[in-house]
PDB file of N, CA and C in Angstrom:
ATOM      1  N   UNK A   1      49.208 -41.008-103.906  1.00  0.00           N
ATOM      2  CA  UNK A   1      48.333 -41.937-103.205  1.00  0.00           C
ATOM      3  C   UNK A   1      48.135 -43.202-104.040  1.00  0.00           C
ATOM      4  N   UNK A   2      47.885 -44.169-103.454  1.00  0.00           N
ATOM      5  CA  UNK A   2      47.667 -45.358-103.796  1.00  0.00           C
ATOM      6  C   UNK A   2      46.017 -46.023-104.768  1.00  0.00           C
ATOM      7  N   UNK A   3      45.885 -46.247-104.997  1.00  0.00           N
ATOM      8  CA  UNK A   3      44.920 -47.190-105.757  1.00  0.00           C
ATOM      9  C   UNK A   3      44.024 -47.316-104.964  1.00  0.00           C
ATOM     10  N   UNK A   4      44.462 -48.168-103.589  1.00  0.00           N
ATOM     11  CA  UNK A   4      43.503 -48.400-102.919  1.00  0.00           C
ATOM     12  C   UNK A   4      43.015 -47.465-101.805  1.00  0.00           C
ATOM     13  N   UNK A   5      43.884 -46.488-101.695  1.00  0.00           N
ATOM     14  CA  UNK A   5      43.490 -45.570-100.779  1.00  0.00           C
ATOM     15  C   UNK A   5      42.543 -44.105-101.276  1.00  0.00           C
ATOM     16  N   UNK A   6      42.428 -44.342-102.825  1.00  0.00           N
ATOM     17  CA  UNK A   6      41.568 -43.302-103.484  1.00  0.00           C
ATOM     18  C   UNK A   6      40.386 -44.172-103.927  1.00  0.00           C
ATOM     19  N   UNK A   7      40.017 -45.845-103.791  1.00  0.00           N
ATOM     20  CA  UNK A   7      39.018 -46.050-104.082  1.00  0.00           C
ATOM     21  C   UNK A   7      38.468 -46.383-102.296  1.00  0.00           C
ATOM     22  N   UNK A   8      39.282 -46.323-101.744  1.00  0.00           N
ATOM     23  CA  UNK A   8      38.674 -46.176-100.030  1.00  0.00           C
ATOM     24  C   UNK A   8      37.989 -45.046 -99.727  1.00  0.00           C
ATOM     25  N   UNK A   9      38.220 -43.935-100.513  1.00  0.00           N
ATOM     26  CA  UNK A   9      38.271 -42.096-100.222  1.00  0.00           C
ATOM     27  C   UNK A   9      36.677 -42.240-100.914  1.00  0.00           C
ATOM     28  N   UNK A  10      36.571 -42.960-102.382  1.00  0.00           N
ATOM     29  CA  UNK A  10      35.433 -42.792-103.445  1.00  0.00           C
ATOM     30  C   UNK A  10      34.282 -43.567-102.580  1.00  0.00           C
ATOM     31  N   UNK A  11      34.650 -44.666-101.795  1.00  0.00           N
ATOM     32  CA  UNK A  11      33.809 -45.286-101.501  1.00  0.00           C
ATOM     33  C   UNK A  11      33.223 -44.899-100.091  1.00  0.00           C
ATOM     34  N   UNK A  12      33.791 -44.319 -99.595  1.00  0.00           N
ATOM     35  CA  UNK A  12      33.532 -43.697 -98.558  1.00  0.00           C
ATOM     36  C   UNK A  12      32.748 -42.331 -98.626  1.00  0.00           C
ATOM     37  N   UNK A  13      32.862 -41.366 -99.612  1.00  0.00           N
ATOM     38  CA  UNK A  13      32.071 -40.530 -99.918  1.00  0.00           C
ATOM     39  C   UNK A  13      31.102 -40.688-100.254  1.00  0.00           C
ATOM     40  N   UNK A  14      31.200 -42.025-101.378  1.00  0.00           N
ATOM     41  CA  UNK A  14      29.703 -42.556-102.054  1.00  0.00           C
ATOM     42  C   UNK A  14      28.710 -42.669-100.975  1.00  0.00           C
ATOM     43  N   UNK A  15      29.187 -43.388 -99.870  1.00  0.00           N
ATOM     44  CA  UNK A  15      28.597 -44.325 -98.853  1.00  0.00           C
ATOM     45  C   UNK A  15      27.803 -42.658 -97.759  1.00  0.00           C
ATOM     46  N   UNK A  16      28.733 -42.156 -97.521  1.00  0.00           N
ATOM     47  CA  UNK A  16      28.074 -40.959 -96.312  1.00  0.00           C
ATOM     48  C   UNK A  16      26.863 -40.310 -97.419  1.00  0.00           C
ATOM     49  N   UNK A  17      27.146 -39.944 -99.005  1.00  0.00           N
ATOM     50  CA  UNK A  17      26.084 -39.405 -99.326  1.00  0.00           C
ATOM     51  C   UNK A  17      24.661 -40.015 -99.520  1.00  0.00           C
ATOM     52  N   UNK A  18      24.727 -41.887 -99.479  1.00  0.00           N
ATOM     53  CA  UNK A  18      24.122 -42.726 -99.450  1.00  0.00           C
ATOM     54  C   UNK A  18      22.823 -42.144 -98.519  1.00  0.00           C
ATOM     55  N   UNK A  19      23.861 -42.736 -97.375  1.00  0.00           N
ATOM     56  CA  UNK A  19      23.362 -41.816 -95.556  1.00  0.00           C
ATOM     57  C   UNK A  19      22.539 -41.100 -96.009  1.00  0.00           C
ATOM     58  N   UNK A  20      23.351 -39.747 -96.258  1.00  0.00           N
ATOM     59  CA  UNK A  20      22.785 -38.603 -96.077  1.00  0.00           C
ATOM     60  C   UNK A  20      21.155 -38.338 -97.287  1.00  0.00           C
ATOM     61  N   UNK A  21      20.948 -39.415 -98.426  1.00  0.00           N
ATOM     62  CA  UNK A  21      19.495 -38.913 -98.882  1.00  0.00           C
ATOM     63  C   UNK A  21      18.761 -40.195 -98.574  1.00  0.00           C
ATOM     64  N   UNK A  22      18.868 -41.028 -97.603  1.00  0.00           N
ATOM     65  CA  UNK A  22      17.910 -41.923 -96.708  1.00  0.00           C
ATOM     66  C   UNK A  22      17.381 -41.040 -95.595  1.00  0.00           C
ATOM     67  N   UNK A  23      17.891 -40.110 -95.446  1.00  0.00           N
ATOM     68  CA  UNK A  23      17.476 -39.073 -94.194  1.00  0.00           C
ATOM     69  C   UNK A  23      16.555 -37.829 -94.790  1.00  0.00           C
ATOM     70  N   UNK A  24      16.727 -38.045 -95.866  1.00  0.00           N
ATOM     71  CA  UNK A  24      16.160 -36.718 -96.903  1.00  0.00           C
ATOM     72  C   UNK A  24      14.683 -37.574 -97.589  1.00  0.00           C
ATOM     73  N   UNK A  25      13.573 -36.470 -97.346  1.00  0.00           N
ATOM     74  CA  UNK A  25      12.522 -37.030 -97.528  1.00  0.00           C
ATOM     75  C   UNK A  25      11.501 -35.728 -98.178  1.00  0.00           C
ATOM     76  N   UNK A  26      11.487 -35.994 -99.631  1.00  0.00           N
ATOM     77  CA  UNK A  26      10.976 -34.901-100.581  1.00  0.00           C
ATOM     78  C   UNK A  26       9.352 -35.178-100.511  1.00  0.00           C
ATOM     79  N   UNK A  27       7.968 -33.455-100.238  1.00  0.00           N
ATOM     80  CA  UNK A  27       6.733 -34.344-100.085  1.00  0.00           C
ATOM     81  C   UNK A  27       6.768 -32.680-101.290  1.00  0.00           C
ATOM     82  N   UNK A  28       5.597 -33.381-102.127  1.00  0.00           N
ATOM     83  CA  UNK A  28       5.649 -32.662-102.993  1.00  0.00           C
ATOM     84  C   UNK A  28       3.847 -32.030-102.773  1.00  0.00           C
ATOM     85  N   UNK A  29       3.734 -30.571-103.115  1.00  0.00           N
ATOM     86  CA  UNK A  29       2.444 -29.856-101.705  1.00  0.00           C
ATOM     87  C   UNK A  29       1.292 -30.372-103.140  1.00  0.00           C
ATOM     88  N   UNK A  30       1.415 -30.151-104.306  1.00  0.00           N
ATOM     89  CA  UNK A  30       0.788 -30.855-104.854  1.00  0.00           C
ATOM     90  C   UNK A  30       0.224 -32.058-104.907  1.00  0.00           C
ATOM     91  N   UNK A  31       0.589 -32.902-105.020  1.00  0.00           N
ATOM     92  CA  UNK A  31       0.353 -34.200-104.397  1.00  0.00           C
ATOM     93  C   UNK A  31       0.043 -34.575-103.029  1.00  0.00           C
ATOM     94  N   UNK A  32       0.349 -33.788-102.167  1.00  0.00           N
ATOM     95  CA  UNK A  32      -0.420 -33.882-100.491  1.00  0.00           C
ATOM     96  C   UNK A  32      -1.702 -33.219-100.479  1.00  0.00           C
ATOM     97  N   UNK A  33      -2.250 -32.217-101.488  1.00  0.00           N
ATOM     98  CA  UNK A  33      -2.982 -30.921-101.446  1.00  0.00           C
ATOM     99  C   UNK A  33      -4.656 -31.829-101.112  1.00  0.00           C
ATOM    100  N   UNK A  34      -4.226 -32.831-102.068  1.00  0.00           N
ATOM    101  CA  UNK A  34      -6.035 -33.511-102.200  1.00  0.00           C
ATOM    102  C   UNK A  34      -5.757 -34.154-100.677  1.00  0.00           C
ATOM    103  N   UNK A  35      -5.251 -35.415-100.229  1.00  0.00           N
ATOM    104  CA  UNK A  35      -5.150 -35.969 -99.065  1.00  0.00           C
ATOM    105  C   UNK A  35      -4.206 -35.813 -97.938  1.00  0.00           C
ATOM    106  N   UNK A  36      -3.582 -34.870 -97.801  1.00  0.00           N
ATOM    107  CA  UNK A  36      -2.209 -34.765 -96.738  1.00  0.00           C
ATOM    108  C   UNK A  36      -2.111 -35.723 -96.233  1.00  0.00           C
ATOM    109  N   UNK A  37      -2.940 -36.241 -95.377  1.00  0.00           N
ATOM    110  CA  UNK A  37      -2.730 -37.275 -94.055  1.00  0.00           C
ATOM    111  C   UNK A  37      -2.294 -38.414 -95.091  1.00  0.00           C
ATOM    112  N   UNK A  38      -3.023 -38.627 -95.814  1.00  0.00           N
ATOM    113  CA  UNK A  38      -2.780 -40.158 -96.619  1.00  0.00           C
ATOM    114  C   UNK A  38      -1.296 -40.222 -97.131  1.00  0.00           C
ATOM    115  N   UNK A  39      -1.062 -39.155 -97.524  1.00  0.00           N
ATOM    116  CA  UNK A  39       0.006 -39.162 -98.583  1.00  0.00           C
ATOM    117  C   UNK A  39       1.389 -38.747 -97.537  1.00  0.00           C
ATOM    118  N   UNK A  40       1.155 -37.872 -96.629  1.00  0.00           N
ATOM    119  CA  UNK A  40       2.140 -37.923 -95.506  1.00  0.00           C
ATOM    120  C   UNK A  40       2.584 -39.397 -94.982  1.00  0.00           C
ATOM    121  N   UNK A  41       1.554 -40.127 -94.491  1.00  0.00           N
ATOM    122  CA  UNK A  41       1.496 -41.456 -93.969  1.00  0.00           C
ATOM    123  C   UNK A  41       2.245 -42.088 -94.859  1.00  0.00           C
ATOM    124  N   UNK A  42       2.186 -42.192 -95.770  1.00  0.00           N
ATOM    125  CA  UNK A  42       2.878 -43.488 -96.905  1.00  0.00           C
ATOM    126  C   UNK A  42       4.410 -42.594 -96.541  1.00  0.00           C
ATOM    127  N   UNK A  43       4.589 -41.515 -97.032  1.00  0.00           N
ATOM    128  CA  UNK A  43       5.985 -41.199 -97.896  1.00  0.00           C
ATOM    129  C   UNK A  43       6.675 -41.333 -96.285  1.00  0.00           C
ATOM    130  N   UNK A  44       6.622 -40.390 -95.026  1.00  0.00           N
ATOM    131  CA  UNK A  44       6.918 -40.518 -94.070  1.00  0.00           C
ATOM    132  C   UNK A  44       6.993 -41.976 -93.077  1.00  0.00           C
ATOM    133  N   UNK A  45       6.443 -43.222 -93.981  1.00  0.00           N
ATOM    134  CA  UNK A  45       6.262 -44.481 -93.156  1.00  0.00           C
ATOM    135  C   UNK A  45       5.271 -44.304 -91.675  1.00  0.00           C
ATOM    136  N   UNK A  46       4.277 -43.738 -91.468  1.00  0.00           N
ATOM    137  CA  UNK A  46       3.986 -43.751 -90.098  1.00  0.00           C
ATOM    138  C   UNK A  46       3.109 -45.032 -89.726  1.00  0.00           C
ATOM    139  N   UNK A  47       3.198 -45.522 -88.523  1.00  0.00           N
ATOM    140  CA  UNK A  47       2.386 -46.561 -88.491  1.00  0.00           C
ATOM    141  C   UNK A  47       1.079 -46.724 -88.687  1.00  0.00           C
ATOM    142  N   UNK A  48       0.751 -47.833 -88.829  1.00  0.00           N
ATOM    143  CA  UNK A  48      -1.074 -47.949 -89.370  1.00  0.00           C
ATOM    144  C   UNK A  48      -1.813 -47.200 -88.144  1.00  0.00           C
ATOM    145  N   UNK A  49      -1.560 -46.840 -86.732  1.00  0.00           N
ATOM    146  CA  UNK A  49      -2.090 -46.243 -85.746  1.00  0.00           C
ATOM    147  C   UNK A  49      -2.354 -44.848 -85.954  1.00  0.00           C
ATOM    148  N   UNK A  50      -1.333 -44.375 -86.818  1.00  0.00           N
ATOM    149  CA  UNK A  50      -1.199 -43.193 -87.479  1.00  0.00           C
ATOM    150  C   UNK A  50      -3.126 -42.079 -87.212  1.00  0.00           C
ATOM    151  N   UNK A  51      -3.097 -41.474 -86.489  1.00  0.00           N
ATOM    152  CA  UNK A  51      -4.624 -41.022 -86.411  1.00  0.00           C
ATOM    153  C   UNK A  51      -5.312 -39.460 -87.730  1.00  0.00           C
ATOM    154  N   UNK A  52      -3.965 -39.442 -88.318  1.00  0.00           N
ATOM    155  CA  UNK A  52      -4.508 -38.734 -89.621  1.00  0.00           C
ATOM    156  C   UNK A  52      -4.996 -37.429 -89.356  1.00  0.00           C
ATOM    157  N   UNK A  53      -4.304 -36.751 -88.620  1.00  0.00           N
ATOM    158  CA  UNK A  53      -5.239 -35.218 -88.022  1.00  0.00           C
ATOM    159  C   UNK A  53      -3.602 -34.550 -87.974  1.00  0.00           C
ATOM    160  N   UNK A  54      -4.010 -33.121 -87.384  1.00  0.00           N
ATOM    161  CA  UNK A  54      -2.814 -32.754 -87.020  1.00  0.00           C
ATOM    162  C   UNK A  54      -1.858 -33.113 -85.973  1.00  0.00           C
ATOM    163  N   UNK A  55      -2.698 -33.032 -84.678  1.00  0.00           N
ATOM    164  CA  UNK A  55      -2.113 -33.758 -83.284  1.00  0.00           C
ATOM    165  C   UNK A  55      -1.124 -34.982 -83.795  1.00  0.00           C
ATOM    166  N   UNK A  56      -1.467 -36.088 -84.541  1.00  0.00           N
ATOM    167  CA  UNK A  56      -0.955 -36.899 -84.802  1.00  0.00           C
ATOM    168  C   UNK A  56      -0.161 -36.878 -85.683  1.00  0.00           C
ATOM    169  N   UNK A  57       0.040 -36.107 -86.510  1.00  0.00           N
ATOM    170  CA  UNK A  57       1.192 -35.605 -87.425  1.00  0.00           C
ATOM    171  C   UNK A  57       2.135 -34.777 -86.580  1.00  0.00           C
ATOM    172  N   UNK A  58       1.619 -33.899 -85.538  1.00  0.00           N
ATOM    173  CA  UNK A  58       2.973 -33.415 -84.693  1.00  0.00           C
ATOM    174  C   UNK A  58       3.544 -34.658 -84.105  1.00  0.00           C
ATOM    175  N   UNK A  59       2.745 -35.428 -83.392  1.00  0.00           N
ATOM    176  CA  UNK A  59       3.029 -36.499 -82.656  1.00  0.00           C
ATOM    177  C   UNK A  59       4.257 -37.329 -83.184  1.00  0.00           C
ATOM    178  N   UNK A  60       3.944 -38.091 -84.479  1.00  0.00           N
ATOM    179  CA  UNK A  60       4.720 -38.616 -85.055  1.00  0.00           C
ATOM    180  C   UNK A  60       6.083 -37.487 -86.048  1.00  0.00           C
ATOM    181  N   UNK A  61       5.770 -36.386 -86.276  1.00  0.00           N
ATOM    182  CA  UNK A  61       7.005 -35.830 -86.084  1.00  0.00           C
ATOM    183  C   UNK A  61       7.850 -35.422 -85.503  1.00  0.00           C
ATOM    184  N   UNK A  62       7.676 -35.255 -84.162  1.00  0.00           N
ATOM    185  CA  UNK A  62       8.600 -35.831 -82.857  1.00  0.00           C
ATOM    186  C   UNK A  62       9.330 -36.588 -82.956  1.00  0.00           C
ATOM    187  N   UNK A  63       8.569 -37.766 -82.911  1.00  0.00           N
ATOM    188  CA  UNK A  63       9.185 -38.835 -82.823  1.00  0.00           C
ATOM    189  C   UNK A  63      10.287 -39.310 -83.633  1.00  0.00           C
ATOM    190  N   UNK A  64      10.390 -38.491 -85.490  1.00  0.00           N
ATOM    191  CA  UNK A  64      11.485 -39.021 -86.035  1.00  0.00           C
ATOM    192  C   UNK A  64      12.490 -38.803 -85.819  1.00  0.00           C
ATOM    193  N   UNK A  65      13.600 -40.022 -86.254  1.00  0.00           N
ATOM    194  CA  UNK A  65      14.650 -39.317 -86.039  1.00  0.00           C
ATOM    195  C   UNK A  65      15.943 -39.244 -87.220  1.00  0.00           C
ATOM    196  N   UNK A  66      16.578 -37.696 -86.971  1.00  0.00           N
ATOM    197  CA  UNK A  66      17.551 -37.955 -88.323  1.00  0.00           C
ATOM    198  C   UNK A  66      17.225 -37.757 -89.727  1.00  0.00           C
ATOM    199  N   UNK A  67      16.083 -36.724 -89.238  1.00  0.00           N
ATOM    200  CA  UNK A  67      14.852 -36.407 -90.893  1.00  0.00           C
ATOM    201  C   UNK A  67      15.141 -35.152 -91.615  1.00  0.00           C
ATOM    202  N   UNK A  68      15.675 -35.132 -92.956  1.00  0.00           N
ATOM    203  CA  UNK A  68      15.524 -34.067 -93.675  1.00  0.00           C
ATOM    204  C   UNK A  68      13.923 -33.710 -94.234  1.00  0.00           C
ATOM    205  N   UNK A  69      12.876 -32.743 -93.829  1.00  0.00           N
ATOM    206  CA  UNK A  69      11.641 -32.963 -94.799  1.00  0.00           C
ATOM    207  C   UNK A  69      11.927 -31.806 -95.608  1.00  0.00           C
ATOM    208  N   UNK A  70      11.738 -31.961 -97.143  1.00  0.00           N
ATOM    209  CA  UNK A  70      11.715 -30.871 -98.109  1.00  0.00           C
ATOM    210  C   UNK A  70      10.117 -30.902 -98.477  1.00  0.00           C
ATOM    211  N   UNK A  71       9.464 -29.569 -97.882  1.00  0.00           N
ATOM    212  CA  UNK A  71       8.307 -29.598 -98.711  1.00  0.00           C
ATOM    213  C   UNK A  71       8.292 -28.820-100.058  1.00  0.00           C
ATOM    214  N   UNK A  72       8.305 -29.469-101.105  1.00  0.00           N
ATOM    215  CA  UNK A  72       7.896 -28.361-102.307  1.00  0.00           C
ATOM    216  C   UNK A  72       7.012 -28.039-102.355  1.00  0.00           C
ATOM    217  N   UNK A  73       6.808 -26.517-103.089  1.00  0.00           N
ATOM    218  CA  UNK A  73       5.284 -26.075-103.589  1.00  0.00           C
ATOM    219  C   UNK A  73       4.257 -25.888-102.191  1.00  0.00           C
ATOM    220  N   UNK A  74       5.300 -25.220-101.022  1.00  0.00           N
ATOM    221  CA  UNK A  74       4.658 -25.444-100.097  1.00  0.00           C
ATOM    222  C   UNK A  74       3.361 -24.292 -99.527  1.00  0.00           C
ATOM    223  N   UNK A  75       3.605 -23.392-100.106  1.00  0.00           N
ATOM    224  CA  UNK A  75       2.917 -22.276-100.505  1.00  0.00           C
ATOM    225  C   UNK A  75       1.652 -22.432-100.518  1.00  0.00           C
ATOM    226  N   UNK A  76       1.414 -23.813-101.629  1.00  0.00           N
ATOM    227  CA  UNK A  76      -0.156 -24.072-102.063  1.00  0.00           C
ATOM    228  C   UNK A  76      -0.832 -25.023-100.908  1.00  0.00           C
ATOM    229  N   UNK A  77      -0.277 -25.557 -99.393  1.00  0.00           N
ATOM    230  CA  UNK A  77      -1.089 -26.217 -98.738  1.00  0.00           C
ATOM    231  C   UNK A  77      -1.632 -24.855 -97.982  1.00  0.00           C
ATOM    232  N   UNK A  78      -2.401 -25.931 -96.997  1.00  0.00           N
ATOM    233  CA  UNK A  78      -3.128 -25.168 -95.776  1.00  0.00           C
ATOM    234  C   UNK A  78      -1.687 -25.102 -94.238  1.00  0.00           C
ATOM    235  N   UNK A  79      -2.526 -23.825 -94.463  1.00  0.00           N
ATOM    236  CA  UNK A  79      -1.509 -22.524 -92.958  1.00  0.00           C
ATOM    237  C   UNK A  79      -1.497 -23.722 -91.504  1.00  0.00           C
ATOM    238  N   UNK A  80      -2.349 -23.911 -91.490  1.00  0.00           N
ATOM    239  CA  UNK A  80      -2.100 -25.134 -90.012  1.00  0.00           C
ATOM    240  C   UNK A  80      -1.662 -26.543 -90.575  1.00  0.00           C
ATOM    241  N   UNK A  81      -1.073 -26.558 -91.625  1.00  0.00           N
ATOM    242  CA  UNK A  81      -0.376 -28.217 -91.852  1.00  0.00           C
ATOM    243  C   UNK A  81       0.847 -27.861 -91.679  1.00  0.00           C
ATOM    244  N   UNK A  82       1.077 -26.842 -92.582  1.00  0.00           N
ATOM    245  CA  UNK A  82       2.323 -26.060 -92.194  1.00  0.00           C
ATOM    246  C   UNK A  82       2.907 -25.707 -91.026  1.00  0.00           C
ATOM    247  N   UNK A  83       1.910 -24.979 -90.127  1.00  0.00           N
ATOM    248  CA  UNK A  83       2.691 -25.072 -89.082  1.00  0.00           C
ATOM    249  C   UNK A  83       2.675 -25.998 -88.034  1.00  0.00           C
ATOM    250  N   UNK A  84       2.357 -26.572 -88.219  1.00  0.00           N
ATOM    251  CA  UNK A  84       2.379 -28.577 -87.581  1.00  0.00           C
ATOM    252  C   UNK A  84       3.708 -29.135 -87.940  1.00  0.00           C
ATOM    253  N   UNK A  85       4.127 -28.589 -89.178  1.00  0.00           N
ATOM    254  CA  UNK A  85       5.544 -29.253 -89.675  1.00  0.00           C
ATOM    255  C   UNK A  85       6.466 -28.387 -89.117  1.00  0.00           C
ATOM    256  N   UNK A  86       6.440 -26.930 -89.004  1.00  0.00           N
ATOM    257  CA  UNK A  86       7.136 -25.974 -88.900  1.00  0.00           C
ATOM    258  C   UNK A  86       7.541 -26.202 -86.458  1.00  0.00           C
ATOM    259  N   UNK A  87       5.879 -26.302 -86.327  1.00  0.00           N
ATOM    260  CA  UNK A  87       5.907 -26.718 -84.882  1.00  0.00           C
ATOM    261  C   UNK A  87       7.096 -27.877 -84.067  1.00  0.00           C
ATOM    262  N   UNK A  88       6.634 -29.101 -85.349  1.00  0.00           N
ATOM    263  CA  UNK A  88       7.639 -30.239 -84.805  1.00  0.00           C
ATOM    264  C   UNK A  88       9.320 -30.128 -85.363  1.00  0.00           C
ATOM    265  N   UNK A  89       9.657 -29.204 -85.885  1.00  0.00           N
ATOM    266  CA  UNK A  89      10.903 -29.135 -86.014  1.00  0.00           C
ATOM    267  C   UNK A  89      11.123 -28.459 -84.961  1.00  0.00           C
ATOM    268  N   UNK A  90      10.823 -27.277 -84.452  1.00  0.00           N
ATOM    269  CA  UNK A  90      11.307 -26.691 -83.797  1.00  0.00           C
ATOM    270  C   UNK A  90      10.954 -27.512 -82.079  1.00  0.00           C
ATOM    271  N   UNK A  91      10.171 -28.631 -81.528  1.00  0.00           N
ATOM    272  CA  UNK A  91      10.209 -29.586 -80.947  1.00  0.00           C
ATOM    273  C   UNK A  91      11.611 -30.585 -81.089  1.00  0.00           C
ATOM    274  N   UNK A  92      11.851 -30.945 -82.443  1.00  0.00           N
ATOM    275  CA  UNK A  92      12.143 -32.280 -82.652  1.00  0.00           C
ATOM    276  C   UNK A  92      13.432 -31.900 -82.847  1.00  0.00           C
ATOM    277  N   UNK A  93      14.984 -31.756 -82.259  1.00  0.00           N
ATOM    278  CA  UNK A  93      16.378 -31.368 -82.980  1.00  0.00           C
ATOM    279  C   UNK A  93      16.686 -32.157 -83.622  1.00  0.00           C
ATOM    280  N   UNK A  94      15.882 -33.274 -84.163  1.00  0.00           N
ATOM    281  CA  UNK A  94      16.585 -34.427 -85.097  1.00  0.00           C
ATOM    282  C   UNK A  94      16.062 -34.379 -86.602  1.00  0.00           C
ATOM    283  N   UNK A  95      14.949 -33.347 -86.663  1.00  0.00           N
ATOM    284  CA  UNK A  95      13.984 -33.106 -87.830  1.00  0.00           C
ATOM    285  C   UNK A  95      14.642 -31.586 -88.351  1.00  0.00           C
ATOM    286  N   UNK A  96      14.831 -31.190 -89.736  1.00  0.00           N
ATOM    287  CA  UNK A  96      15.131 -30.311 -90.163  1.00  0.00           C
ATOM    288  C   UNK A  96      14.265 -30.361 -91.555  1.00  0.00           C
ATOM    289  N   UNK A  97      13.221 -29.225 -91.461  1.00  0.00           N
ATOM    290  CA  UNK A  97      12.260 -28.486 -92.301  1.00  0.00           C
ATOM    291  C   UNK A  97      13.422 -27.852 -93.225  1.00  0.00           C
ATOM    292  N   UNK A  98      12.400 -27.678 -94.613  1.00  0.00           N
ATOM    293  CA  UNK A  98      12.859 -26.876 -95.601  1.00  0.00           C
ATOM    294  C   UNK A  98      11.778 -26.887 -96.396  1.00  0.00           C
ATOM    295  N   UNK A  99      11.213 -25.788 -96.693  1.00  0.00           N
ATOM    296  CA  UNK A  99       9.920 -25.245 -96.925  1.00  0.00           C
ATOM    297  C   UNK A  99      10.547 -24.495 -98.318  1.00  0.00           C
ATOM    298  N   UNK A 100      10.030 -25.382 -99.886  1.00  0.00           N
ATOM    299  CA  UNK A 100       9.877 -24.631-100.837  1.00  0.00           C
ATOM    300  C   UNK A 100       9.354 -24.436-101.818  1.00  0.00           C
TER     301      UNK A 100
END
């Protein structure tokens, strides 16, 4: 192979894995534990309308699209935030949970 057809191959891999951790979105349960809503809101981008409860955290997890969420340390939140996240994946086929 050519020169330019193995830095086409490099750059092209670089580029999809690029993609692929703009879609990947790490919330760490420590750091959500004191404020969830607040700290969801920032890392997730939700708009300033954002109503900070659960309803509105399913709401807007619907709506994303093309979302990896990794929760770490997920163990240590509360049972209904969890399943608010756990709810809108299984709503949302564009959202994929990973709870660890």
């Amino acid at each position: 192979m050519t020169n330019k057809l193995l830095e086409k191959r490099r750059l092209r891999k670089k580029l999809k894995k690029m993609i692929d951790n703009m879609n990947e979105i790490v919330l760490y349960g420590e750091e959500m534990k004191e404020n969830p809503h607040e700290y969801i809101k920032e890392k997730l981008d939700f708009p300033e309308y954002y109503g900070e409860n659960l309803d509105a955290l399913y709401d807007c997890l619907c709506e994303l699209p093309d979302k990896i969420i990794i929760i770490k340390d997920s163990s240590i939140l509360d049972e209904d935030l969890i399943a608010t996240f756990k709810d809108a994946s299984v709503e949302n086929p564009d959202l994929k949970l990973i709870l660890d």
